[in-house]
N, C-alpha and C. Protein backbone atom coordinates (compact mmCIF):
# COMPACT_ATOMS: atom_id res chain seq x y z
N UNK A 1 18.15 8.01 -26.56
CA UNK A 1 16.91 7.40 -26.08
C UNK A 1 16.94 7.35 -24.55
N UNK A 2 15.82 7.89 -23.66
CA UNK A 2 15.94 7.93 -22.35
C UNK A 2 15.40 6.30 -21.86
N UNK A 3 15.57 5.67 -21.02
CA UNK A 3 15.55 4.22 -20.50
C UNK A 3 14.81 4.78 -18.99
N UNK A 4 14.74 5.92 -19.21
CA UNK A 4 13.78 5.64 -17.50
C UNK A 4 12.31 6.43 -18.41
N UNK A 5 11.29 6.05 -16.72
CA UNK A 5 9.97 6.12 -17.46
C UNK A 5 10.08 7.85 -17.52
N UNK A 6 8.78 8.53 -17.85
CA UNK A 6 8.59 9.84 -18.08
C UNK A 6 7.66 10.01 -16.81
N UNK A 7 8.16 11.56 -16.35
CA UNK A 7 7.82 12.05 -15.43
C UNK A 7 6.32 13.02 -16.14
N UNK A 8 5.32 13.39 -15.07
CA UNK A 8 4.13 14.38 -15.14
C UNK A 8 4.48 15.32 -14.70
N UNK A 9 4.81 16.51 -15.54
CA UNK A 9 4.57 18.03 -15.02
C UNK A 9 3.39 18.63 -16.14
N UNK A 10 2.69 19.46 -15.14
CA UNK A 10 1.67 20.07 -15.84
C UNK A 10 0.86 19.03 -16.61
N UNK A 11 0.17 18.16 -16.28
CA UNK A 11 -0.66 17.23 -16.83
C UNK A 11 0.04 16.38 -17.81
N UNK A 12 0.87 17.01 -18.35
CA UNK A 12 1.78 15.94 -19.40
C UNK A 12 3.11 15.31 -19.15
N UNK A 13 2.29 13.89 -19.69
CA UNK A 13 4.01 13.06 -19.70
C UNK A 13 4.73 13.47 -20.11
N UNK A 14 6.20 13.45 -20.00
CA UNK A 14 7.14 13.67 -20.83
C UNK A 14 8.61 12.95 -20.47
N UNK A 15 9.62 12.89 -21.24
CA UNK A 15 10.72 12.22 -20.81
C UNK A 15 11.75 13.67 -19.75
N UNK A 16 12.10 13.19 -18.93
CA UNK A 16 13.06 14.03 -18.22
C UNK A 16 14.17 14.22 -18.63
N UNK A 17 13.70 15.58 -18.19
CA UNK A 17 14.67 17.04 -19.24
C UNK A 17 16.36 16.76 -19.05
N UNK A 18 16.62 16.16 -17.45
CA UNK A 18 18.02 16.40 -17.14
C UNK A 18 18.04 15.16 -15.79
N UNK A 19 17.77 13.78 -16.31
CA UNK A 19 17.99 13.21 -15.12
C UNK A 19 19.39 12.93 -14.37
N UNK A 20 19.33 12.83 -13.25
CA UNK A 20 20.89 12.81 -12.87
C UNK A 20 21.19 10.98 -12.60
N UNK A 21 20.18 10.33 -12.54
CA UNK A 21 20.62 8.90 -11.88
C UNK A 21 18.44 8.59 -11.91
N UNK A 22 18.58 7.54 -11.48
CA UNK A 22 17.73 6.71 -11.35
C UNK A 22 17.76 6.05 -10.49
N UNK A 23 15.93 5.77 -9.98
CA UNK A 23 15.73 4.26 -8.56
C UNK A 23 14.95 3.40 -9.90
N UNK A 24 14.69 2.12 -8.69
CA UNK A 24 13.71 1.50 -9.14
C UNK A 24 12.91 1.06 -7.62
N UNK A 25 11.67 0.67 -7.97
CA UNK A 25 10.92 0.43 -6.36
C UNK A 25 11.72 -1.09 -6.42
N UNK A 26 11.33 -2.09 -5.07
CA UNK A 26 12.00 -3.14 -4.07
C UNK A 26 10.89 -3.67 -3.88
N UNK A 27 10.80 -4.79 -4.05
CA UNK A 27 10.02 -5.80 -3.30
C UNK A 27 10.41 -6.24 -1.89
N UNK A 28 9.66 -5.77 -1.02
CA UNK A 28 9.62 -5.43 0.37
C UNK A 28 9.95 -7.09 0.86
N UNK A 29 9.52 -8.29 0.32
CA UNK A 29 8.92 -9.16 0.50
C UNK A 29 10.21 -9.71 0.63
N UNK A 30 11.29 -9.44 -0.87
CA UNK A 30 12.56 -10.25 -0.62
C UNK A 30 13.63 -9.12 -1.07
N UNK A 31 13.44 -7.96 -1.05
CA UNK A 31 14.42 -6.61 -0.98
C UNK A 31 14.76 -6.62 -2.77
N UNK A 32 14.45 -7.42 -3.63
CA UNK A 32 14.48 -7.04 -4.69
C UNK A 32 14.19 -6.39 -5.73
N UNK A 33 14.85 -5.67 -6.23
CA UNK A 33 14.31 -4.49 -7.25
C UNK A 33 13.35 -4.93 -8.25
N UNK A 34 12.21 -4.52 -8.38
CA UNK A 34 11.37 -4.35 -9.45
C UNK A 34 10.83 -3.48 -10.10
N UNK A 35 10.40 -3.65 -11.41
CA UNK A 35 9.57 -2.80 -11.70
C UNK A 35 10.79 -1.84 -12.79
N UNK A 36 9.62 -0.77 -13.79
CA UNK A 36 10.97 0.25 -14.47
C UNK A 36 11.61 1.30 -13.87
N UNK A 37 12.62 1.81 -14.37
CA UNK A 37 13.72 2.79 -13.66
C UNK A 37 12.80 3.93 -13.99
N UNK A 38 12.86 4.57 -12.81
CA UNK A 38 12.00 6.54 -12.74
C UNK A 38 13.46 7.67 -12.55
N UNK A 39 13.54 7.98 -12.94
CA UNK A 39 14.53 9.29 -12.52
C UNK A 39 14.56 10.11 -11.51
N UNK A 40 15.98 10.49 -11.14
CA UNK A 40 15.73 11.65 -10.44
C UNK A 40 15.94 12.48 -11.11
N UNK A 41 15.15 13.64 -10.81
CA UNK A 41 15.05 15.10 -11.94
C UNK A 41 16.22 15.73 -11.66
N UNK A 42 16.55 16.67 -12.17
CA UNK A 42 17.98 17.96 -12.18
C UNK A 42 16.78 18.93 -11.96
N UNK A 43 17.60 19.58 -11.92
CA UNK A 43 16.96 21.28 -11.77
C UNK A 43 15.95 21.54 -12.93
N UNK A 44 16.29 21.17 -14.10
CA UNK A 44 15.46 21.67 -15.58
C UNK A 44 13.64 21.38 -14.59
N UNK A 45 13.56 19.67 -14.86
CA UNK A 45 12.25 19.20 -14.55
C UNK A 45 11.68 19.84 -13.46
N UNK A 46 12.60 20.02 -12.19
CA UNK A 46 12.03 21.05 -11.08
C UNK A 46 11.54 21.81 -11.25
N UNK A 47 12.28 23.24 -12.20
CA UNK A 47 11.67 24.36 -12.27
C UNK A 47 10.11 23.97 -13.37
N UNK A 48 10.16 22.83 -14.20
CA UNK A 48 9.03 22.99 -14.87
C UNK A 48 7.73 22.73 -13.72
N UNK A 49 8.03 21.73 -13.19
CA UNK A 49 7.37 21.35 -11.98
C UNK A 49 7.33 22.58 -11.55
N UNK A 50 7.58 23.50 -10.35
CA UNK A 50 7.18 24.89 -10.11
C UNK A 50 6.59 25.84 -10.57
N UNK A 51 6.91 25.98 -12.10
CA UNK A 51 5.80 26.73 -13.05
C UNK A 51 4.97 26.25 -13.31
N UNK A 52 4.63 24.57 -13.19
CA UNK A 52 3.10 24.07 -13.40
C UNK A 52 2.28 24.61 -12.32
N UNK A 53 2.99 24.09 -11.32
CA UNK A 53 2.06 23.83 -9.65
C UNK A 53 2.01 25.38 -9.54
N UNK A 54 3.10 27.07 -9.96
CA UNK A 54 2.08 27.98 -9.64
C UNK A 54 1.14 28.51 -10.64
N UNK A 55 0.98 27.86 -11.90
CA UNK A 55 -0.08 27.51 -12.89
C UNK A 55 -1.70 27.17 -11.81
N UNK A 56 -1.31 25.93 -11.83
CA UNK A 56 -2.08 24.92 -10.92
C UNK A 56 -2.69 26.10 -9.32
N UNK A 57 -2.11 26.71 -9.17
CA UNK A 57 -2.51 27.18 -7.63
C UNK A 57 -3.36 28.65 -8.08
N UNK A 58 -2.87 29.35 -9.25
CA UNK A 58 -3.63 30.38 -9.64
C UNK A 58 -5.10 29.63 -10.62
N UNK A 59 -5.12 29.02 -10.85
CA UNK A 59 -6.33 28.22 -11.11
C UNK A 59 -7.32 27.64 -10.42
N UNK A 60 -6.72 26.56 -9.63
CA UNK A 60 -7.33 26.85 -8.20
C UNK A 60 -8.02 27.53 -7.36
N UNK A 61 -7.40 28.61 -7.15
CA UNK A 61 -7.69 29.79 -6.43
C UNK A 61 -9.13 30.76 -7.17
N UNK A 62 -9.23 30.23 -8.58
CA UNK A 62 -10.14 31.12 -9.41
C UNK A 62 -11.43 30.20 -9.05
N UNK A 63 -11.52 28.81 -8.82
CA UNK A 63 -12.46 27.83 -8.49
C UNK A 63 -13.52 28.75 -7.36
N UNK A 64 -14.28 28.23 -7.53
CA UNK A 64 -15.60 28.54 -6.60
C UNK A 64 -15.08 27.62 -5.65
N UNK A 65 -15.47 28.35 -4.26
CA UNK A 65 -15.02 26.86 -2.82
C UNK A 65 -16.46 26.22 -3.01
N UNK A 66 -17.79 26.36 -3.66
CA UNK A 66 -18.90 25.06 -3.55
C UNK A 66 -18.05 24.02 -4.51
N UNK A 67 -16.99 24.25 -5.81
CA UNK A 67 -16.66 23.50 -6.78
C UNK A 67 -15.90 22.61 -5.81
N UNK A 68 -14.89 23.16 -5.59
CA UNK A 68 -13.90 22.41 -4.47
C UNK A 68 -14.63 21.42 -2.98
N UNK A 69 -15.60 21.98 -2.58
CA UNK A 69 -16.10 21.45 -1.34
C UNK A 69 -16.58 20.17 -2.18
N UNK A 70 -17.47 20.87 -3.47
CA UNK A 70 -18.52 19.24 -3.68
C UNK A 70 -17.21 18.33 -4.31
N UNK A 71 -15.91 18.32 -4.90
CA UNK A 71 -15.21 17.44 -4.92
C UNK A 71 -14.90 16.98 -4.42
N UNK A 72 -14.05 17.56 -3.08
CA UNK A 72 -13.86 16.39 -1.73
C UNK A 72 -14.79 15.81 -1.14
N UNK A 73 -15.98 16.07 -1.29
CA UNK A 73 -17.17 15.44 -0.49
C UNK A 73 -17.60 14.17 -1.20
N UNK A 74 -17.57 14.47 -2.73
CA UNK A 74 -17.73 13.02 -3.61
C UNK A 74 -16.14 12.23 -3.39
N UNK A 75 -14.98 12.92 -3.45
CA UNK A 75 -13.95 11.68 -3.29
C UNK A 75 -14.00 11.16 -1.66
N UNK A 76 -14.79 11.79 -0.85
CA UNK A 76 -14.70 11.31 0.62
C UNK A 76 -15.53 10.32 0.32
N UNK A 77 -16.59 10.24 -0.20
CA UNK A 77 -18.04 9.35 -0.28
C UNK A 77 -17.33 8.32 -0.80
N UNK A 78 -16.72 8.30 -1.90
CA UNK A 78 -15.84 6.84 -2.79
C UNK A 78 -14.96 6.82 -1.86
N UNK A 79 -14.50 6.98 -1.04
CA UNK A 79 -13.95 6.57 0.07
C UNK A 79 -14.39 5.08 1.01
N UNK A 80 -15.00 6.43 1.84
CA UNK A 80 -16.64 5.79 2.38
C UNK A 80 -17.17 4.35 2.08
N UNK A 81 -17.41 4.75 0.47
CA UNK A 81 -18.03 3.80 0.33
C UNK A 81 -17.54 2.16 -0.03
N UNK A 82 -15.53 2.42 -0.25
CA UNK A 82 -15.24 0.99 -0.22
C UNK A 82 -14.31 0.92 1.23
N UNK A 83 -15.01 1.99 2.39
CA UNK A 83 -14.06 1.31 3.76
C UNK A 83 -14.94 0.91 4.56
N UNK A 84 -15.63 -0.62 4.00
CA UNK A 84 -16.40 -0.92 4.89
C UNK A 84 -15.44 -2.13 6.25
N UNK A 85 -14.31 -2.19 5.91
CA UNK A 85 -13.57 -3.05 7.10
C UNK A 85 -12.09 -2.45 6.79
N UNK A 86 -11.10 -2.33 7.52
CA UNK A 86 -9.88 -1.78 7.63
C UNK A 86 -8.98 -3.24 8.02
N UNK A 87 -7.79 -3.60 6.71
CA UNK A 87 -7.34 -4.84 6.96
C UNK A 87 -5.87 -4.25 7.90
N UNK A 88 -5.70 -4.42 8.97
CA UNK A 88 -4.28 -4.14 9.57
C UNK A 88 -2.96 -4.92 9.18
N UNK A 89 -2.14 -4.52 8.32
CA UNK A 89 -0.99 -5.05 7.86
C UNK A 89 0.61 -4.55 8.29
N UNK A 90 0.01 -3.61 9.11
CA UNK A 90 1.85 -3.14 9.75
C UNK A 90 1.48 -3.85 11.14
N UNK A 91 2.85 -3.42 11.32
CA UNK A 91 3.65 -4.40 12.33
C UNK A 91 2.77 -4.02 14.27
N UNK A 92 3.28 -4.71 14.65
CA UNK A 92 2.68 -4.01 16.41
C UNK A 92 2.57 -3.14 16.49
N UNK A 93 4.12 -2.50 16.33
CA UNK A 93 4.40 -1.46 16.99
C UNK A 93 4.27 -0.15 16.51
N UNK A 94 3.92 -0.35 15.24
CA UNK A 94 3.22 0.76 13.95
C UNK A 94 2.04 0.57 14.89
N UNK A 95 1.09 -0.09 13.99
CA UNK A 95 -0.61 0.00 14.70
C UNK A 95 -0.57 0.44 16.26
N UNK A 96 0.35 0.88 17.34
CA UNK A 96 0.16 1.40 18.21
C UNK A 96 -0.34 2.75 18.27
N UNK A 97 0.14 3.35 17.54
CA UNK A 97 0.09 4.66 16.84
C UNK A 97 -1.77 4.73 16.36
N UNK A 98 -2.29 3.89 16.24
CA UNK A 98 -3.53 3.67 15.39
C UNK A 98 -4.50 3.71 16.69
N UNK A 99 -5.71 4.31 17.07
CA UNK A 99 -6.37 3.96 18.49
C UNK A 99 -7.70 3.52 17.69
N UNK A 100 -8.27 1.90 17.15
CA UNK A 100 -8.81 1.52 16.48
C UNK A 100 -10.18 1.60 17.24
N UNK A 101 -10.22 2.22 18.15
CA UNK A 101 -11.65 1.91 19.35
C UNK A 101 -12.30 3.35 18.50
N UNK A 102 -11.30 4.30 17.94
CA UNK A 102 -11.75 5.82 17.48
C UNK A 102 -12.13 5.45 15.79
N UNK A 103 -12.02 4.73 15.19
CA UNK A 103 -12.77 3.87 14.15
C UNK A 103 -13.62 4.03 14.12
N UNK A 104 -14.40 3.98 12.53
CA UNK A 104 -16.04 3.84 12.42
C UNK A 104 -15.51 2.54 11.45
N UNK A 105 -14.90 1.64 11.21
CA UNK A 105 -14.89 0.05 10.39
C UNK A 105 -14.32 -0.52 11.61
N UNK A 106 -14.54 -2.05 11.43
CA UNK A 106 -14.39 -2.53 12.22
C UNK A 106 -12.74 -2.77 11.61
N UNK A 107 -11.91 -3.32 12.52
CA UNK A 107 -10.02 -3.92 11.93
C UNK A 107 -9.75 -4.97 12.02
N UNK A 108 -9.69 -5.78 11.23
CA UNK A 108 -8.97 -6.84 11.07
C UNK A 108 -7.59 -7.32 11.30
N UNK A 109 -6.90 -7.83 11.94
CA UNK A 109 -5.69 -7.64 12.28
C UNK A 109 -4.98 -9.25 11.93
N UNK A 110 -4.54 -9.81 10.56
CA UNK A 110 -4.21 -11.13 10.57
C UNK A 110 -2.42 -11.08 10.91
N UNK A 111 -2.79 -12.36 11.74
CA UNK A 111 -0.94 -13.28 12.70
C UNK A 111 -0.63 -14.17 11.40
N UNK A 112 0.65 -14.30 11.06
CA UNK A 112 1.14 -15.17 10.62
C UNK A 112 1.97 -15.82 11.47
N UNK A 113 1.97 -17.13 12.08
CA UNK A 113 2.43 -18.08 12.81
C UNK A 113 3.33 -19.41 11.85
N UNK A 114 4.54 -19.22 12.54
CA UNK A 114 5.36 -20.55 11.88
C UNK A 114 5.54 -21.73 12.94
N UNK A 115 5.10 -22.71 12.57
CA UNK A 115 5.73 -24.18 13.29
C UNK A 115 7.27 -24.08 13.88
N UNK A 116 7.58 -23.95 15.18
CA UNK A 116 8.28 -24.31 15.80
C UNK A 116 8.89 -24.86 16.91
N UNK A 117 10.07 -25.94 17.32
CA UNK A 117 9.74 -26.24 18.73
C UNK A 117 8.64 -26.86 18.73
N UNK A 118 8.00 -27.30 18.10
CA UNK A 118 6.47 -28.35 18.54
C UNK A 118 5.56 -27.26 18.83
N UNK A 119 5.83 -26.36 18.37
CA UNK A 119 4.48 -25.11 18.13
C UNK A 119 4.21 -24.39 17.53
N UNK A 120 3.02 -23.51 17.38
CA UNK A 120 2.92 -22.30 16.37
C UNK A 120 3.16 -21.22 16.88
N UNK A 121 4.07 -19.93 16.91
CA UNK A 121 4.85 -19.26 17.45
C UNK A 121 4.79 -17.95 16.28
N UNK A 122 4.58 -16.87 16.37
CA UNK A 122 4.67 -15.79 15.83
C UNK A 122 6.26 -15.46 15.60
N UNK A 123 6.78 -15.32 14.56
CA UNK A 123 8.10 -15.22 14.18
C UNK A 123 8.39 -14.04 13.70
N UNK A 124 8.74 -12.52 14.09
CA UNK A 124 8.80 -11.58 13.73
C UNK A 124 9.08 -11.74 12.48
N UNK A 125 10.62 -11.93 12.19
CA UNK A 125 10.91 -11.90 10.47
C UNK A 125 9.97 -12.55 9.50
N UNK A 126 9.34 -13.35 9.76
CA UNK A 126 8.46 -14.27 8.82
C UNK A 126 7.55 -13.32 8.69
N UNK A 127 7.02 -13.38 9.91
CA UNK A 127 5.21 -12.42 9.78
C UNK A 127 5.82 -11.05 9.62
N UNK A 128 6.64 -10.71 9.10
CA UNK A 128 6.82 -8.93 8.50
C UNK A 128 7.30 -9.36 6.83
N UNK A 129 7.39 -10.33 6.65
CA UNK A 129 7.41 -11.01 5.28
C UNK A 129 6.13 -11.54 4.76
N UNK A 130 5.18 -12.03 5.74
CA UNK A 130 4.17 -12.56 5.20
C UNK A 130 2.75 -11.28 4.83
N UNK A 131 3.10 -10.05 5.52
CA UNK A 131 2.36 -8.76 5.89
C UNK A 131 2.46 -8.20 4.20
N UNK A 132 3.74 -8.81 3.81
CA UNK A 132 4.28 -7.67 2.90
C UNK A 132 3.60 -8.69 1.19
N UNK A 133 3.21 -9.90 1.63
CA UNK A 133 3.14 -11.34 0.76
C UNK A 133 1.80 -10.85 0.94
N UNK A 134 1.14 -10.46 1.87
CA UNK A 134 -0.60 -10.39 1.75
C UNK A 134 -0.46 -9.20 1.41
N UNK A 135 -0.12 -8.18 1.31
CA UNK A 135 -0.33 -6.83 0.83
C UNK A 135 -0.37 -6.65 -0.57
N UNK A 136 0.67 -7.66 -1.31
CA UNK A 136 1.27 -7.82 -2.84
C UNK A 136 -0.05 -8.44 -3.08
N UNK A 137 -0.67 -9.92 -2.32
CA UNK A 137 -1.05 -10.68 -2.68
C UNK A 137 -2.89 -9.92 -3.22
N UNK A 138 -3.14 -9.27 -2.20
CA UNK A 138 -4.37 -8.10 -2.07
C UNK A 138 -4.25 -7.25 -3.29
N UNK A 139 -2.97 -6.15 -3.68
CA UNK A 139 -3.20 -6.36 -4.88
C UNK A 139 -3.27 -6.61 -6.46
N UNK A 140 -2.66 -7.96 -6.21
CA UNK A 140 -2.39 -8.98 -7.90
C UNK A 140 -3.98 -9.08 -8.05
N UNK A 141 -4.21 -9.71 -6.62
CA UNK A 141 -5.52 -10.22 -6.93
C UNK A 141 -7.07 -8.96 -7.58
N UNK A 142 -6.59 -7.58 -6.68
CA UNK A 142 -7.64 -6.78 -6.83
C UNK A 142 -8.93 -7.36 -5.87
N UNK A 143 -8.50 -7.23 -4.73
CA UNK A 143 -9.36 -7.92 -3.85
C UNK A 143 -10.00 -6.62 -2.85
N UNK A 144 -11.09 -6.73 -3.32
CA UNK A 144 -12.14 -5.76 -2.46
C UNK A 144 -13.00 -6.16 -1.92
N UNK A 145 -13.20 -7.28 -1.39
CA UNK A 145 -14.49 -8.50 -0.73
C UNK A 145 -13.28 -9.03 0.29
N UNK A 146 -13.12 -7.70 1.62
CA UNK A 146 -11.84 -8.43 2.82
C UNK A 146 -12.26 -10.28 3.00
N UNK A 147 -13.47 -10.39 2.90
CA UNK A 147 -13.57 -12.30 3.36
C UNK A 147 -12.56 -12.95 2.13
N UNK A 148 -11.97 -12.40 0.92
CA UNK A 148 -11.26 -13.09 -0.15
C UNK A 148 -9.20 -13.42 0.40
N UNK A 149 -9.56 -12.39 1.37
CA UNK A 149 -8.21 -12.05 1.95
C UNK A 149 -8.15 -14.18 2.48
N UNK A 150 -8.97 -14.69 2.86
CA UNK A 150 -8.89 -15.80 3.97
C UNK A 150 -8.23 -16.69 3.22
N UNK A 151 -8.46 -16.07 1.40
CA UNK A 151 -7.87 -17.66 0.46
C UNK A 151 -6.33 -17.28 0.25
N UNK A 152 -5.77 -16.50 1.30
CA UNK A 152 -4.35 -16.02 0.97
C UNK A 152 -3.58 -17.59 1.48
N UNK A 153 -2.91 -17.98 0.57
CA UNK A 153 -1.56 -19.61 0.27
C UNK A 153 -0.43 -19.04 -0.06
N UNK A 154 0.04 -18.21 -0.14
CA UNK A 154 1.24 -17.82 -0.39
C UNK A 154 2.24 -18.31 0.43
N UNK A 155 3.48 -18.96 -0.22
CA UNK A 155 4.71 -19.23 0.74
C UNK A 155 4.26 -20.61 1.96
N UNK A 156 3.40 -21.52 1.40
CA UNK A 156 2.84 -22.21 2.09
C UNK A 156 1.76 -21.75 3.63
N UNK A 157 1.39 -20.00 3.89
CA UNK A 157 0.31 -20.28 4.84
C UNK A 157 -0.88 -20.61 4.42
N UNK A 158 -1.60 -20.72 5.43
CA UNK A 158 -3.00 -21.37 5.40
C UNK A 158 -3.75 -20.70 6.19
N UNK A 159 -4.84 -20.25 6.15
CA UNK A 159 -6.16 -19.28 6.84
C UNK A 159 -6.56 -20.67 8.12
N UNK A 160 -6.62 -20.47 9.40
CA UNK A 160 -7.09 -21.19 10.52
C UNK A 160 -7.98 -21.05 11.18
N UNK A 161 -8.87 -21.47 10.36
CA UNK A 161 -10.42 -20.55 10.97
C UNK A 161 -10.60 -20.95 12.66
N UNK A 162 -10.31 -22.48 12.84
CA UNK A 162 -10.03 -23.02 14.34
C UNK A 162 -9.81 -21.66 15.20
N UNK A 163 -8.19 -21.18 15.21
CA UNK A 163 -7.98 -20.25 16.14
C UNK A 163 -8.14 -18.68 15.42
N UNK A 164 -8.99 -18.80 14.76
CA UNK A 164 -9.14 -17.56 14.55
C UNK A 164 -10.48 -16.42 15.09
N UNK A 165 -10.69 -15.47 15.14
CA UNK A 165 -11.56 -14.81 15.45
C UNK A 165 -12.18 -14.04 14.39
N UNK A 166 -13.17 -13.16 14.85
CA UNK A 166 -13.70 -12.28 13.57
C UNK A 166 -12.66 -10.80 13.56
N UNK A 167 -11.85 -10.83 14.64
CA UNK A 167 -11.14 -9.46 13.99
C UNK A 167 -9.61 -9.61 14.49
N UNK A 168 -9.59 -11.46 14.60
CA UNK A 168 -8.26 -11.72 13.92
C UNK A 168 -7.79 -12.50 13.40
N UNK A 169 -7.37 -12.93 12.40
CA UNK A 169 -7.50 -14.37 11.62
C UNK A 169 -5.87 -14.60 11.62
N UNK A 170 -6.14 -15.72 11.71
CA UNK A 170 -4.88 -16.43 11.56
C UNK A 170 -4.03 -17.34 10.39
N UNK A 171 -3.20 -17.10 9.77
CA UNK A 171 -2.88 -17.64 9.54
C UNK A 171 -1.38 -18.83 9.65
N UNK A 172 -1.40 -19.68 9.38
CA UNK A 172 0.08 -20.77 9.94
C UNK A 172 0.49 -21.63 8.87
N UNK A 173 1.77 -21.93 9.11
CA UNK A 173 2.46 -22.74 7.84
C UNK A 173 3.30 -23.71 8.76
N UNK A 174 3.33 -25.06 8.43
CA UNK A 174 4.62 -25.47 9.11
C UNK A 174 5.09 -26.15 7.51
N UNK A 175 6.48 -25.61 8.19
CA UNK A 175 7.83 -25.95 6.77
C UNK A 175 8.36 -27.16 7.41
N UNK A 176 7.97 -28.43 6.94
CA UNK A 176 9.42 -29.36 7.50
C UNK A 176 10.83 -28.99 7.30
N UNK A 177 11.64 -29.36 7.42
CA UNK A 177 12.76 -29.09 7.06
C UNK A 177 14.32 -30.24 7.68
């Protein structure tokens, strides 16, 4: 009996032919493994994989380019049509890389701030924990209405409408301790 999930080649599931070992994904949030074991393939599943995809590419290739154009143009449109705001969840120095002025949504960019010292203070390790707590949290919930993002409580923060703006919200927690 194989214990890891089944891999897709050629449209069909199936259990892997020759796995050598297994991952599982990590919860970013506290580095813990979740979720079921996937395999890594051996050579068998590869080569099936290769004879699908040049299956897949001579098929392709037989397509009309209006068939192909009007598909990406409808998956661009369902695109489109749920990016009406862009929530920013990586770190500074990622989103540098990002020139949000070249945008057509507006970006949202939420701080997580911890109580310290008699202030609220941006705490790298926290707020790259709390990024990863609203990302999970976005989607358990299945949240596609960005104003739902504001009822994020996780780990004790709280949405601060006070210091917040429209394209950056804040949120803060103070932990006694």
């Amino acid at each position: 009996m194989n214990a890891f999930e089944s891999v897709l080649i050629g449209g069909t599931w199936r259990a892997s032919q020759d796995a050598r070992a297994s991952f599982r994904a990590f919860d970013p949030t506290s580095g813990e493994e979740i979720g079921p074991q996937f395999p890594l393939s051996g050579a068998a599943d590869i080569e099936a994989a290769l004879a699908a995809a040049s299956e897949a590419a001579i098929a392709l290739a037989a397509c009309a380019p209006e068939r192909i154009a009007g598909f990406l143009d409808a998956y661009a449109a369902a695109i489109e049509a749920d990016a009406e705001t862009l929530v920013n969840l990586a770190s500074e120095e990622y989103f540098k890389s990002v020139k949000p002025k070249l945008l057509d949504v507006p970006v949202i960019t939420p701080q997580f701030e911890d109580w310290k010292n008699g202030k609220y203070k941006i705490i790298s390790f926290f707020a790259k924990r709390a990024r990863g707590m609203m990302a999970r949290y976005a989607a358990e919930q299945a949240i596609t209405d960005v104003a739902r993002l504001k009822a994020f409580d996780v780990d004790g923060y709280a949405f601060d409408e006070a210091v917040s703006t429209d394209r950056e919200w804040v949120f803060r927690r103070r932990v006694e301790g």
